[in-house]
Protein backbone atom coordinates (compact mmCIF):
# COMPACT_ATOMS: atom_id res chain seq x y z
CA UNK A 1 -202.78 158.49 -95.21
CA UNK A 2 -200.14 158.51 -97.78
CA UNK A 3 -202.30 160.05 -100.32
CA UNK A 4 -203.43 162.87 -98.37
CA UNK A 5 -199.71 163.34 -97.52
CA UNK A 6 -199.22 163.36 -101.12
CA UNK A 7 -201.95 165.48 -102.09
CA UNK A 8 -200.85 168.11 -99.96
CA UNK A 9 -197.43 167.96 -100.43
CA UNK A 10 -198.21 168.85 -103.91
CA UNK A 11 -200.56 171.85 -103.29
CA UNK A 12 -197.86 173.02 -101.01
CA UNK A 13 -195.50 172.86 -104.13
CA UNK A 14 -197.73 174.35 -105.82
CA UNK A 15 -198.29 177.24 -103.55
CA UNK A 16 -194.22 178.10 -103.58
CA UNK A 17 -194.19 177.77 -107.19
CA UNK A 18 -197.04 180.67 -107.59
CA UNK A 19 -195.44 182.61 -104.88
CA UNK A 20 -192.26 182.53 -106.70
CA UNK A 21 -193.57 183.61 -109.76
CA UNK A 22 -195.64 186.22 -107.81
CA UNK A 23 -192.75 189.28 -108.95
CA UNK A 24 -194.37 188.63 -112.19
CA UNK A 25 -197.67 189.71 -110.90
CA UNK A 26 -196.18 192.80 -109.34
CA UNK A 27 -194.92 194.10 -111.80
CA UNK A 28 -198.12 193.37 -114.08
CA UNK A 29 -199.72 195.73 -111.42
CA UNK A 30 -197.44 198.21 -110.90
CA UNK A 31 -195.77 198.96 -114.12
CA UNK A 32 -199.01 199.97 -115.64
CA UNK A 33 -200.19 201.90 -112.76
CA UNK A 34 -196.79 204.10 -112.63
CA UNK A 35 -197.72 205.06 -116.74
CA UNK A 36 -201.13 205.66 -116.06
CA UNK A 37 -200.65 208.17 -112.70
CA UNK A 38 -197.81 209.56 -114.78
CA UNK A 39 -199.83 211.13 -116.63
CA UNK A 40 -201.49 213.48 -114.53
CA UNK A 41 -198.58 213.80 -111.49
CA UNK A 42 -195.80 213.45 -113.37
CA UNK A 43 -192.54 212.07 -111.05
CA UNK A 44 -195.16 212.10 -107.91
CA UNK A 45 -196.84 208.85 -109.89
CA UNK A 46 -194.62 207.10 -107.18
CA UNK A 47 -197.13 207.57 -104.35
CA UNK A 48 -200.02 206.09 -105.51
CA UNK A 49 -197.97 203.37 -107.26
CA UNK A 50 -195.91 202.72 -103.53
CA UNK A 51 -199.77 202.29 -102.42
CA UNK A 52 -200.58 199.88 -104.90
CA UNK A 53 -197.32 197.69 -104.66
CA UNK A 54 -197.62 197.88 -100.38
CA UNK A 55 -200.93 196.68 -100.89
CA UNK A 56 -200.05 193.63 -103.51
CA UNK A 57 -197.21 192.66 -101.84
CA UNK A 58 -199.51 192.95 -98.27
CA UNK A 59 -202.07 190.51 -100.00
CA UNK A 60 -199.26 188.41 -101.34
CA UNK A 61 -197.40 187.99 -97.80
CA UNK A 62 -201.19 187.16 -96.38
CA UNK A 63 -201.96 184.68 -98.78
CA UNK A 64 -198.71 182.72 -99.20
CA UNK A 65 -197.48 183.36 -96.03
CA UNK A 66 -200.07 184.34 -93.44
CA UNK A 67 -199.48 185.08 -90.17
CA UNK A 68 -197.35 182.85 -88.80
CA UNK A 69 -194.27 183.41 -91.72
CA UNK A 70 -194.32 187.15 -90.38
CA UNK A 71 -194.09 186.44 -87.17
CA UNK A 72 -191.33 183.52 -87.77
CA UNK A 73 -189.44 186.54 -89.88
CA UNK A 74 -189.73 188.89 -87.37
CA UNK A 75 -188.47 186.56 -84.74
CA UNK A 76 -184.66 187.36 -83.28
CA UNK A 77 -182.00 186.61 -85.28
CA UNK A 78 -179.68 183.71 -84.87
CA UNK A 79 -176.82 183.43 -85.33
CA UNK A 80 -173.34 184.99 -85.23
CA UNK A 81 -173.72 188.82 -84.67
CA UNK A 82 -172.08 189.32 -87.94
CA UNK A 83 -174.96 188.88 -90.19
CA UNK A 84 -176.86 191.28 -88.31
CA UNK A 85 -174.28 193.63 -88.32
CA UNK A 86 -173.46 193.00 -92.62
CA UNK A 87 -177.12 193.64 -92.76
CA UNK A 88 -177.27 197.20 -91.29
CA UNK A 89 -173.88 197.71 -92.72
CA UNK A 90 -174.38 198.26 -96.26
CA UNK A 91 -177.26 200.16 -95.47
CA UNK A 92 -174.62 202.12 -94.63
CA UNK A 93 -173.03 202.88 -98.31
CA UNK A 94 -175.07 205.52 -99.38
CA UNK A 95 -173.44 207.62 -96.37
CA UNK A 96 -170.68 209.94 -98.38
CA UNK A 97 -173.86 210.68 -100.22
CA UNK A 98 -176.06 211.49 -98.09
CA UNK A 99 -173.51 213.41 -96.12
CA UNK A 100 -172.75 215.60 -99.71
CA UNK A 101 -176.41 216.31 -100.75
CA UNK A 102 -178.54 216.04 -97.40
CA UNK A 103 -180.12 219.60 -97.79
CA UNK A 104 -182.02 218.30 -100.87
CA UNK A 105 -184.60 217.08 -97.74
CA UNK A 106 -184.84 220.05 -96.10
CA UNK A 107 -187.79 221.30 -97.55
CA UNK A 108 -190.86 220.07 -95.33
CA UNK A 109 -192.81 218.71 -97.96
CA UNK A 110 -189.33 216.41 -98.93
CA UNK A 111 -188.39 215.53 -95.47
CA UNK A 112 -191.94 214.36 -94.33
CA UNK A 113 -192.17 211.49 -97.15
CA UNK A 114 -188.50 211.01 -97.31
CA UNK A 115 -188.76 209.97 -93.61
CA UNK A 116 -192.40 208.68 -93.93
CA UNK A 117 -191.10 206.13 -97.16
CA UNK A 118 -187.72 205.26 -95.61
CA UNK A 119 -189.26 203.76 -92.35
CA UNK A 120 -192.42 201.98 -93.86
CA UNK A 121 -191.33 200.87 -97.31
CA UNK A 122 -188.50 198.19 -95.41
CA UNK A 123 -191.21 196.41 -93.61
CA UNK A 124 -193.03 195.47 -97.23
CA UNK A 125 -190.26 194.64 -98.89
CA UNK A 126 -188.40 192.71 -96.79
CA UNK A 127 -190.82 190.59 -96.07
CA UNK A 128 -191.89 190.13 -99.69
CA UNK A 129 -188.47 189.79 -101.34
CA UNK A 130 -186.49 188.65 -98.34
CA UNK A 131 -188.87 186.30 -96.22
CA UNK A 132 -191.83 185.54 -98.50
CA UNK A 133 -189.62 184.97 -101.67
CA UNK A 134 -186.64 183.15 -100.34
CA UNK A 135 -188.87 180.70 -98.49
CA UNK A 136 -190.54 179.78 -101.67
CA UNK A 137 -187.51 179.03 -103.14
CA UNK A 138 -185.54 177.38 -100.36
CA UNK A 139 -185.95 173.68 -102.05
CA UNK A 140 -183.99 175.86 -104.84
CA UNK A 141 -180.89 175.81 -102.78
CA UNK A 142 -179.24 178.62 -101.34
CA UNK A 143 -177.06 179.91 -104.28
CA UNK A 144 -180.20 179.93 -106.78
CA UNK A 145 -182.87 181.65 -104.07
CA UNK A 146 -180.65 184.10 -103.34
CA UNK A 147 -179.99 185.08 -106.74
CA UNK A 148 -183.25 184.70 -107.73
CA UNK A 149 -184.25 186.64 -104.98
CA UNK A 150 -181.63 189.47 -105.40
CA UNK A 151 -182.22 189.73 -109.15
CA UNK A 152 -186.29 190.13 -108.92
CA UNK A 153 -185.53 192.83 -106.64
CA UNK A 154 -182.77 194.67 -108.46
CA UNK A 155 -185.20 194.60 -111.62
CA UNK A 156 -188.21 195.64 -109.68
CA UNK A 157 -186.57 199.26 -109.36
CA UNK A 158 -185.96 200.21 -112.97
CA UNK A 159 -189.19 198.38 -114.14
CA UNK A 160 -191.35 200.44 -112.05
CA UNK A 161 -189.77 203.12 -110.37
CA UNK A 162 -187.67 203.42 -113.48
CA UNK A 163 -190.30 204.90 -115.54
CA UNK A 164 -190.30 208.26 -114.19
CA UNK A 165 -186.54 208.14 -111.93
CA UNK A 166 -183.67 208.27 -114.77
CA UNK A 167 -181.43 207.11 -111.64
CA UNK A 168 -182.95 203.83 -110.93
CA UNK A 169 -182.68 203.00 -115.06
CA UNK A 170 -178.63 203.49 -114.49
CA UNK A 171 -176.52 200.07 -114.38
CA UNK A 172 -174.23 201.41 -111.56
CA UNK A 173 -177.18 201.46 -109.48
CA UNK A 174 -179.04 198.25 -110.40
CA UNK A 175 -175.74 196.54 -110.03
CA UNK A 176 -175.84 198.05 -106.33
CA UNK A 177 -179.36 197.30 -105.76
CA UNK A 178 -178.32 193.88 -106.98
CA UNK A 179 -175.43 193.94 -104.42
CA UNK A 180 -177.63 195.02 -101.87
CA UNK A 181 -179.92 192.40 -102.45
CA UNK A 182 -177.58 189.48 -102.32
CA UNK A 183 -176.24 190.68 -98.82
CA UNK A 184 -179.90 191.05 -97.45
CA UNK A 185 -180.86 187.44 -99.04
CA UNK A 186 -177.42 186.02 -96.84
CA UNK A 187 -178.40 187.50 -94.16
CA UNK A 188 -182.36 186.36 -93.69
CA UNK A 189 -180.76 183.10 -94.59
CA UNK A 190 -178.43 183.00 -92.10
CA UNK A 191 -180.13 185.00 -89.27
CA UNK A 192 -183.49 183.17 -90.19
CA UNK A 193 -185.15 186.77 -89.51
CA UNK A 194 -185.79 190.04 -91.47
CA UNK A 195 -185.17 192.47 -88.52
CA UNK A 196 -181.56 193.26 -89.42
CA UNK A 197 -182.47 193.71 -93.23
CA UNK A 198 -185.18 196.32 -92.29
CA UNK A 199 -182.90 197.97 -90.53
CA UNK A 200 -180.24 198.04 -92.86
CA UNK A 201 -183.19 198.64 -95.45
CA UNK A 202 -184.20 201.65 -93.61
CA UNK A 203 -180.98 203.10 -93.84
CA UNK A 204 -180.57 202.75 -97.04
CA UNK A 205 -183.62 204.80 -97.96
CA UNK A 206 -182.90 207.07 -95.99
CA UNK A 207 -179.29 207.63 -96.64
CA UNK A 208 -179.43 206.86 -99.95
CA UNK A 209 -182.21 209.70 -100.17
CA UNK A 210 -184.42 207.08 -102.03
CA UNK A 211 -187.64 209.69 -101.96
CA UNK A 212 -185.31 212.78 -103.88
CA UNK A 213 -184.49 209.90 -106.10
CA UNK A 214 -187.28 208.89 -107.30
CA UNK A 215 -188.36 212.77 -107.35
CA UNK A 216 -185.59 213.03 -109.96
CA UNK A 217 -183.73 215.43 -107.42
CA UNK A 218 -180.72 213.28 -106.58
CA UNK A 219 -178.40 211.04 -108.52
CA UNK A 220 -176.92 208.88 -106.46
CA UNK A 221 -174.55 207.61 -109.57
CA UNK A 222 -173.88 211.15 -110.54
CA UNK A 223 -170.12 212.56 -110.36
């Protein structure tokens, strides 16, 4: 008995340990893929590249996680109401901007995957950077999972979107992703659910007109 207890107590570890180090595979996929569909569509390489890092990041969260870890993330939050309401809140930042440039998404071929990104995109990524990662670092402690967590998705924007969106190669706004990252990572931990950082997630896109962004047609750092 105790050596099947041990035995899978150390494929578990070593399940977190290659989920943790799964960013590295994203971006192995991704990065790539963003040069190569650059080539022929330019600052629309983001589309096939979004479809390529849902889909990773859709076999990652299946394979490391499965379908009981979605379901525990997506279960109501816990907790005081003020995580859930810091988690919607910064998604709330970008609003001054938003309010100052929203007729960039106007034009119907803008609006429909401005709208289209900014509600689907939060569901992927919170549970990949939020639930999946975080829980494979929780033996980590909190301070080093949520950094770890934060930083890996602050980089992920300039190392892939990056390529083609001069905005998300800036420092003010990795520092804010990083920000923004750090808050979300609190509040899963605290809430012990994603449903208030998808929210706040899908605000965030939105507002912070993420699709015009990476379309080079908004800089959200710009004077």
């Amino acid at each position: 008995m105790r050596m099947d207890t041990q035995v899978h107590g150390e494929a578990a570890g070593r399940s977190r340990l290659l989920a943790a180090l799964s960013p590295l595979v994203l971006m192995a996929v991704c990065i790539p893929a963003q040069h190569v569909a650059g080539a022929r569509l330019g600052v629309w390489a983001w589309v096939p590249t979004m479809l390529l890092f849902w889909t990773t990041i859709a076999i990652a969260v299946n394979w490391f996680g499965g379908r009981r870890a979605l379901a525990r993330w997506l279960q109501p939050a816990q907790g005081a109401m003020l995580w859930g309401a810091l988690g919607v809140g910064v998604g709330l930042l970008s609003l001054p901007g938003f309010l100052a440039h929203w007729q960039i998404v106007r034009e119907p071929s803008i609006l429909v995957f401005w709208l289209a990104f900014g509600l689907i995109n939060p569901w992927f990524e919170e549970a990949y950077w939020r639930g999946m990662l975080m829980d494979a670092t929780a033996s980590w402690g909190g301070l080093l999972s949520v950094v770890y967590s934060a930083a890996w998705f602050a980089l992920s924007h300039p190392l892939i979107w990056g390529v083609h969106a001069t905005a998300m190669r800036q420092w003010p706004v990795i520092a804010a992703l990083f920000f923004v990252g750090v808050i979300w990572a609190v509040v899963y931990r605290r809430s012990k659910s994603i449903r208030w950082t998808i929210a706040g997630h899908m605000l965030a896109n939105l507002l912070g007109m993420a699709v015009p962004v990476l379309l080079n047609l908004y800089d959200p750092a710009a004077r």
